[in-house]
C-alpha atoms as a PDB file:
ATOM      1  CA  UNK A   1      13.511  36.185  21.593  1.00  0.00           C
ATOM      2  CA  UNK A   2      16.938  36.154  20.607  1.00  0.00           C
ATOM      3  CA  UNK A   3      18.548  36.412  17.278  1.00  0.00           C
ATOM      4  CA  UNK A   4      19.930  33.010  16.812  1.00  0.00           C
ATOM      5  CA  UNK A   5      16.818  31.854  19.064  1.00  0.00           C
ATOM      6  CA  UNK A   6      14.979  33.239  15.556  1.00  0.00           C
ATOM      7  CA  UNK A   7      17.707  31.881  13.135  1.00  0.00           C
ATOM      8  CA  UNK A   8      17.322  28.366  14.392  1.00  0.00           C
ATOM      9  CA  UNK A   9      13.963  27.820  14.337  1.00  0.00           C
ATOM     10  CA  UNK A  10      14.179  29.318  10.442  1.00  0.00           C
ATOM     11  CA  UNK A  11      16.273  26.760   9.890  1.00  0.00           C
ATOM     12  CA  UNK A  12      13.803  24.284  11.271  1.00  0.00           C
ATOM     13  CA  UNK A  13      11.251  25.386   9.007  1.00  0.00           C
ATOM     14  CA  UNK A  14      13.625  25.046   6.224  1.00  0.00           C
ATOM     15  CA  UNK A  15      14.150  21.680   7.222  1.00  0.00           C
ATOM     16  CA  UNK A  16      10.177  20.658   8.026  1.00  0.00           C
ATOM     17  CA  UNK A  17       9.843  22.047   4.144  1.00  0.00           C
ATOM     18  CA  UNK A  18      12.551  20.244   2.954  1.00  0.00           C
ATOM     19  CA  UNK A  19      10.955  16.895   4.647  1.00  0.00           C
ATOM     20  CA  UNK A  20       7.513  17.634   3.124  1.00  0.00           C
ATOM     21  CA  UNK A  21       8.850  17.703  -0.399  1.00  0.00           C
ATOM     22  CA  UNK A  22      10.455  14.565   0.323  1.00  0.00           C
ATOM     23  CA  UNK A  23       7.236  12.969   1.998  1.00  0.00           C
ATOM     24  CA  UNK A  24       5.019  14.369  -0.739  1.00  0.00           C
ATOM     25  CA  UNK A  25       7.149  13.169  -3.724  1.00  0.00           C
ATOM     26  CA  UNK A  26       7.196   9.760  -2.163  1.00  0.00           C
ATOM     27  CA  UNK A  27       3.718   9.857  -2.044  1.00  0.00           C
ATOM     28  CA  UNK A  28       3.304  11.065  -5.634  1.00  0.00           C
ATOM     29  CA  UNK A  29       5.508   8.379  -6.300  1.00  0.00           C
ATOM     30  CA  UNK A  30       3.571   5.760  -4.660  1.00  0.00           C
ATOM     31  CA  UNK A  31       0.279   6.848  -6.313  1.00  0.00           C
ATOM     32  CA  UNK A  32       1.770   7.227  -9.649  1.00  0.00           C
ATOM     33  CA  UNK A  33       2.624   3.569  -9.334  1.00  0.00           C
ATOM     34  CA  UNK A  34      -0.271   2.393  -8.453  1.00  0.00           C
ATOM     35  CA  UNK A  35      -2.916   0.386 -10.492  1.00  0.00           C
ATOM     36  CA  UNK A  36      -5.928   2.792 -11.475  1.00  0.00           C
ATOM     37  CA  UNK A  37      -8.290   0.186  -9.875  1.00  0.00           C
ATOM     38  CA  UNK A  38      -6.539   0.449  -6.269  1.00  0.00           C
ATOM     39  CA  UNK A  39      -7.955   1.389  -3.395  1.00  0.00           C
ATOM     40  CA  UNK A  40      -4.629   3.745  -2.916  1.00  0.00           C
ATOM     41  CA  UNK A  41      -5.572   5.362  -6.234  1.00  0.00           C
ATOM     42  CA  UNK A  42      -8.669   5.868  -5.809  1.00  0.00           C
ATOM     43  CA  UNK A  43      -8.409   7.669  -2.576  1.00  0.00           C
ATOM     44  CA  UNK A  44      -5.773   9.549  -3.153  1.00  0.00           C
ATOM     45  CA  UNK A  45      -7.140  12.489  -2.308  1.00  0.00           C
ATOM     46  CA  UNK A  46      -8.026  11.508   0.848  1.00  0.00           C
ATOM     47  CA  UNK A  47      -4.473  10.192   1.946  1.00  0.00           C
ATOM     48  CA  UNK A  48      -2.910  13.413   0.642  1.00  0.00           C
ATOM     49  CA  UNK A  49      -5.102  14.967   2.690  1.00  0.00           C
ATOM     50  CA  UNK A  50      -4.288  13.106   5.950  1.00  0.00           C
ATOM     51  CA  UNK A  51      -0.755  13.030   4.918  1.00  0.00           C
ATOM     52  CA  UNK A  52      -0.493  17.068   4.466  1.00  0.00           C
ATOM     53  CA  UNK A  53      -2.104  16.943   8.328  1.00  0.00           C
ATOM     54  CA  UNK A  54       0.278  15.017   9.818  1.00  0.00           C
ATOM     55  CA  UNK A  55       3.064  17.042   8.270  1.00  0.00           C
ATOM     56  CA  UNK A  56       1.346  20.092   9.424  1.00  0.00           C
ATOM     57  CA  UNK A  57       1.437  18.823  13.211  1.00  0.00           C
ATOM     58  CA  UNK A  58       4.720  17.871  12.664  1.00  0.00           C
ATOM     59  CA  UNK A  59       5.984  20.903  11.538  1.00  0.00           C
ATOM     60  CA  UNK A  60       3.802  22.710  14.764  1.00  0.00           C
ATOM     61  CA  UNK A  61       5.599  19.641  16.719  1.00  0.00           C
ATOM     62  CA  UNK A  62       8.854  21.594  15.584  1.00  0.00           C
ATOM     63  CA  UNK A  63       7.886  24.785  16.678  1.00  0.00           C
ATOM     64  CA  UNK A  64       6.948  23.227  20.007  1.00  0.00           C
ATOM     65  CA  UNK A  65      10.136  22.071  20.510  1.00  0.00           C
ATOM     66  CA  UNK A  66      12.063  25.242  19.468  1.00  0.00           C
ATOM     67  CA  UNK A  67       9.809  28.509  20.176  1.00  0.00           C
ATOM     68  CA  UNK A  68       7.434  26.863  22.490  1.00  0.00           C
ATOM     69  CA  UNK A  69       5.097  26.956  19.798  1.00  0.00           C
ATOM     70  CA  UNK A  70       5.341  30.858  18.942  1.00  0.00           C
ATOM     71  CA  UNK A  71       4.239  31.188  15.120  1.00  0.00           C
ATOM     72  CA  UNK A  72       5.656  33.691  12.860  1.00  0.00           C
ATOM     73  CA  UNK A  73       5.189  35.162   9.487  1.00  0.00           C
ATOM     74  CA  UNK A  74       8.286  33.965   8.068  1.00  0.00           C
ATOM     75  CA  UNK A  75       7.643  30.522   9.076  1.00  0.00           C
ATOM     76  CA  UNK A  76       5.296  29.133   5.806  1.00  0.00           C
ATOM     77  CA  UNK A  77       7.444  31.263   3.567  1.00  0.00           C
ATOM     78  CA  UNK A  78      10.116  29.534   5.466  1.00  0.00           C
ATOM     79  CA  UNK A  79       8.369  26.252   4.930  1.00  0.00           C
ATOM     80  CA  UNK A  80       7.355  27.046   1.176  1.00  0.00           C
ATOM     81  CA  UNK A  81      11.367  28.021   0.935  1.00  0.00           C
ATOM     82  CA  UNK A  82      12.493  24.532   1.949  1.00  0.00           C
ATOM     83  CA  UNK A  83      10.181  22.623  -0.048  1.00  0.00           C
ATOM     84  CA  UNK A  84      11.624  24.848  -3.324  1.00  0.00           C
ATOM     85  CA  UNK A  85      14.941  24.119  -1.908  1.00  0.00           C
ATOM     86  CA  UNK A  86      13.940  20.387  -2.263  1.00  0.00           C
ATOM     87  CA  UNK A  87      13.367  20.798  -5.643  1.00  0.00           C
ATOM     88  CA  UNK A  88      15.717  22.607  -6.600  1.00  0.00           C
ATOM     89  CA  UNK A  89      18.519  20.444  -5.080  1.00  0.00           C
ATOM     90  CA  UNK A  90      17.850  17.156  -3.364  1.00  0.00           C
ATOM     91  CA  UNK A  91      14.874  15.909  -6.084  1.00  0.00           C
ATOM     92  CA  UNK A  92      17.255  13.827  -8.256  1.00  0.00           C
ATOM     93  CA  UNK A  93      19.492  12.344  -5.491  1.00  0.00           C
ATOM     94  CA  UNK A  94      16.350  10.836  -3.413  1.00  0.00           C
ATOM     95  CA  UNK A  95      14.897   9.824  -6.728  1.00  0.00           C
ATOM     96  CA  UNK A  96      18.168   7.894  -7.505  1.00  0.00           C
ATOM     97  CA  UNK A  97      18.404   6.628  -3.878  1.00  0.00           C
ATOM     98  CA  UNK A  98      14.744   5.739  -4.031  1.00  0.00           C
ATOM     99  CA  UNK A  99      14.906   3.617  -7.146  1.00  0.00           C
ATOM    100  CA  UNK A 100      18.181   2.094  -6.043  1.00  0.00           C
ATOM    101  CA  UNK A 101      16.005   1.023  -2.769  1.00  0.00           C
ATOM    102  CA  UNK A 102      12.852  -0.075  -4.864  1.00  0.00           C
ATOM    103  CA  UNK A 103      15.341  -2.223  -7.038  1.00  0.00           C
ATOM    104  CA  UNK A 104      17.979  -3.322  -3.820  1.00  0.00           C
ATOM    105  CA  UNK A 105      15.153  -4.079  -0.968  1.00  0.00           C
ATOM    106  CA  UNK A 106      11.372  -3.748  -1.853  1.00  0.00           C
ATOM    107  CA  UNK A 107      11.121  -5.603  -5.508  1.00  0.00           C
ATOM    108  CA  UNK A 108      13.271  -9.054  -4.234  1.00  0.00           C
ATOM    109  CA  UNK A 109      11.142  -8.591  -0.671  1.00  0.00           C
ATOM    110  CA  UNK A 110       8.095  -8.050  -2.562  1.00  0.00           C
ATOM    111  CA  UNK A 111       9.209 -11.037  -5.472  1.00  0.00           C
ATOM    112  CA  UNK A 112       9.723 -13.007  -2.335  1.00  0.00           C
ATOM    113  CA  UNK A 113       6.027 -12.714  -0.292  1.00  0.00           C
ATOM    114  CA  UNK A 114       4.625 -13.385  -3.758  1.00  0.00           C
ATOM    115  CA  UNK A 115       6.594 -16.602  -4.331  1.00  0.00           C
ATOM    116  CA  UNK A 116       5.435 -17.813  -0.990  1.00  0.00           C
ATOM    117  CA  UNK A 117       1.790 -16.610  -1.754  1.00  0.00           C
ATOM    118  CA  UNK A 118       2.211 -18.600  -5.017  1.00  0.00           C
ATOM    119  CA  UNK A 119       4.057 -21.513  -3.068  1.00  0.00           C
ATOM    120  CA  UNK A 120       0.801 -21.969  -0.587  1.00  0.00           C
ATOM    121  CA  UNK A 121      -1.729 -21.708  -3.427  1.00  0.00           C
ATOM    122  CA  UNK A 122      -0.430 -24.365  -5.617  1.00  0.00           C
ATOM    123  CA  UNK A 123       0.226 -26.837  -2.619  1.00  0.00           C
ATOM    124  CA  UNK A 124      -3.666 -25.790  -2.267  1.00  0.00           C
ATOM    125  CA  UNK A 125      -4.306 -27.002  -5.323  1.00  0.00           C
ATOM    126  CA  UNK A 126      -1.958 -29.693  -5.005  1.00  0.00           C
ATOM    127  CA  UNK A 127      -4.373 -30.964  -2.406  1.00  0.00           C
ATOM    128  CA  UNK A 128      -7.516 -30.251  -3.972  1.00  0.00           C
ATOM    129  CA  UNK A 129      -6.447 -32.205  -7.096  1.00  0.00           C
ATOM    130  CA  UNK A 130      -5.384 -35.636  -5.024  1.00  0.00           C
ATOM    131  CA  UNK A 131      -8.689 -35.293  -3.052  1.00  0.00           C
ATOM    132  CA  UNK A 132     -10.697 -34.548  -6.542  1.00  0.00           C
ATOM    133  CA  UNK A 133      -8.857 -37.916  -7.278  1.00  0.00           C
ATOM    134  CA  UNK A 134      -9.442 -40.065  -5.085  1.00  0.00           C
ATOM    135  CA  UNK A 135     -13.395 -39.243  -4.273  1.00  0.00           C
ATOM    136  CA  UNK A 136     -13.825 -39.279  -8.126  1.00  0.00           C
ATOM    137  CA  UNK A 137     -15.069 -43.074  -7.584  1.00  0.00           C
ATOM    138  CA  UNK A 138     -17.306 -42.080  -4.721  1.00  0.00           C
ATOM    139  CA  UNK A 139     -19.058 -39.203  -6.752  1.00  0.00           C
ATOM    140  CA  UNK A 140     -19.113 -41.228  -9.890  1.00  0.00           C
ATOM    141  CA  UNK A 141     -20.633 -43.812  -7.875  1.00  0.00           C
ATOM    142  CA  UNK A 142     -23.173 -41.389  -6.217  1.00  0.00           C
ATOM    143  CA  UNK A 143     -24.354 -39.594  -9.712  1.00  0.00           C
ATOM    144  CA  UNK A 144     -25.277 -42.964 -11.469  1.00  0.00           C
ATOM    145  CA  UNK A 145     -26.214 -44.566  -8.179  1.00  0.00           C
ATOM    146  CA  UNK A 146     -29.047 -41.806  -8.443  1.00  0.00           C
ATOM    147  CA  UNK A 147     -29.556 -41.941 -12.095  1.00  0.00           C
ATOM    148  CA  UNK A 148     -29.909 -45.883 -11.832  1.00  0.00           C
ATOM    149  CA  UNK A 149     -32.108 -45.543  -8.684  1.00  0.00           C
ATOM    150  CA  UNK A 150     -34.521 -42.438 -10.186  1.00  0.00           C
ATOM    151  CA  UNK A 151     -34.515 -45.347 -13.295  1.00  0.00           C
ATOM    152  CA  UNK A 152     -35.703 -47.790 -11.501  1.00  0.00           C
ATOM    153  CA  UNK A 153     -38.393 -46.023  -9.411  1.00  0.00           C
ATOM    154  CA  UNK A 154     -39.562 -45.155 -13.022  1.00  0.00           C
ATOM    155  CA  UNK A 155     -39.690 -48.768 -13.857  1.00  0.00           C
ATOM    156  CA  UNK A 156     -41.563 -49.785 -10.591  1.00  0.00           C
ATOM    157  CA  UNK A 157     -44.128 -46.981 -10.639  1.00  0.00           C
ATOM    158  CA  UNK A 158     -45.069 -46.908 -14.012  1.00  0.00           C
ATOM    159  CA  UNK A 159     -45.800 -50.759 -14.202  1.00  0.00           C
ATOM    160  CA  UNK A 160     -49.081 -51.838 -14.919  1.00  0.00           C
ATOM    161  CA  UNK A 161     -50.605 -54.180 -11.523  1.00  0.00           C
END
């Protein structure tokens, strides 16, 4: 295996550690901003767990494509290297560019499914309200229909022949 054969695929570890960090702060993120009652939150564990999977096929993926799937020593340190490098310098611009985007895209599309949701619930009740109107004769008319009926068998049964 060459030299630069070597090089590259260092620098593709570098890179698969520098897309975990990213991937795993933007999972932190997600669960930090969850409710404590959500079903994210409470299996966290488990999704970091499937998540850190995936990112190790990936990363094997990488190798594939590079090495032919040939796994060195230097590769996790190479790995460990890029998500330190992630740290160290990219952290605070994709936490800027990911608030930007929470505040830009996902709050007014988020704002906007609930204002639908909203929208269809109140023409629910909307509904429910002009049919509660208009059978509040007939129910009326039902409950003291009964009452006045159940009264009258009274009368009728417990009359003296």
């Amino acid at each position: 295996m060459s030299l630069s054969v070597q090089f590259f695929s260092l620098l593709a570890m570098i890179g698969t550690g520098i897309v975990a960090g990213v991937i795993m702060d933007l999972f932190g993120t997600i669960i930090a901003a969850c409710d404590r009652r959500s079903f994210i939150r409470r299996r966290a564990l488990w999704f970091e767990l499937v998540v850190w999977i995936l990112l190790g096929i990936g990363a094997f993926w990488i190798l594939m494509i590079v090495r032919d799937g040939a796994w060195r020593m230097y590769d996790p340190v190479a790995q460990v290297c890029g998500m330190f490098f992630y740290v160290a310098i990219f952290h605070y611009p994709f936490r800027l560019i990911g608030r930007v985007l929470l505040l830009v895209v996902i709050r007014p599309v988020w704002y906007a499914i609930r204002l639908v949701w909203l929208l269809i619930q109140r023409i629910n009740q909307v509904f429910v309200y002009i049919l509660s109107l208009i059978l509040s004769p007939v129910v009326l008319l039902l409950k003291n229909g009964r009452k006045f009926l159940q009264n009258k068998y009274r009368l009728l049964y417990n009359r003296k022949q």
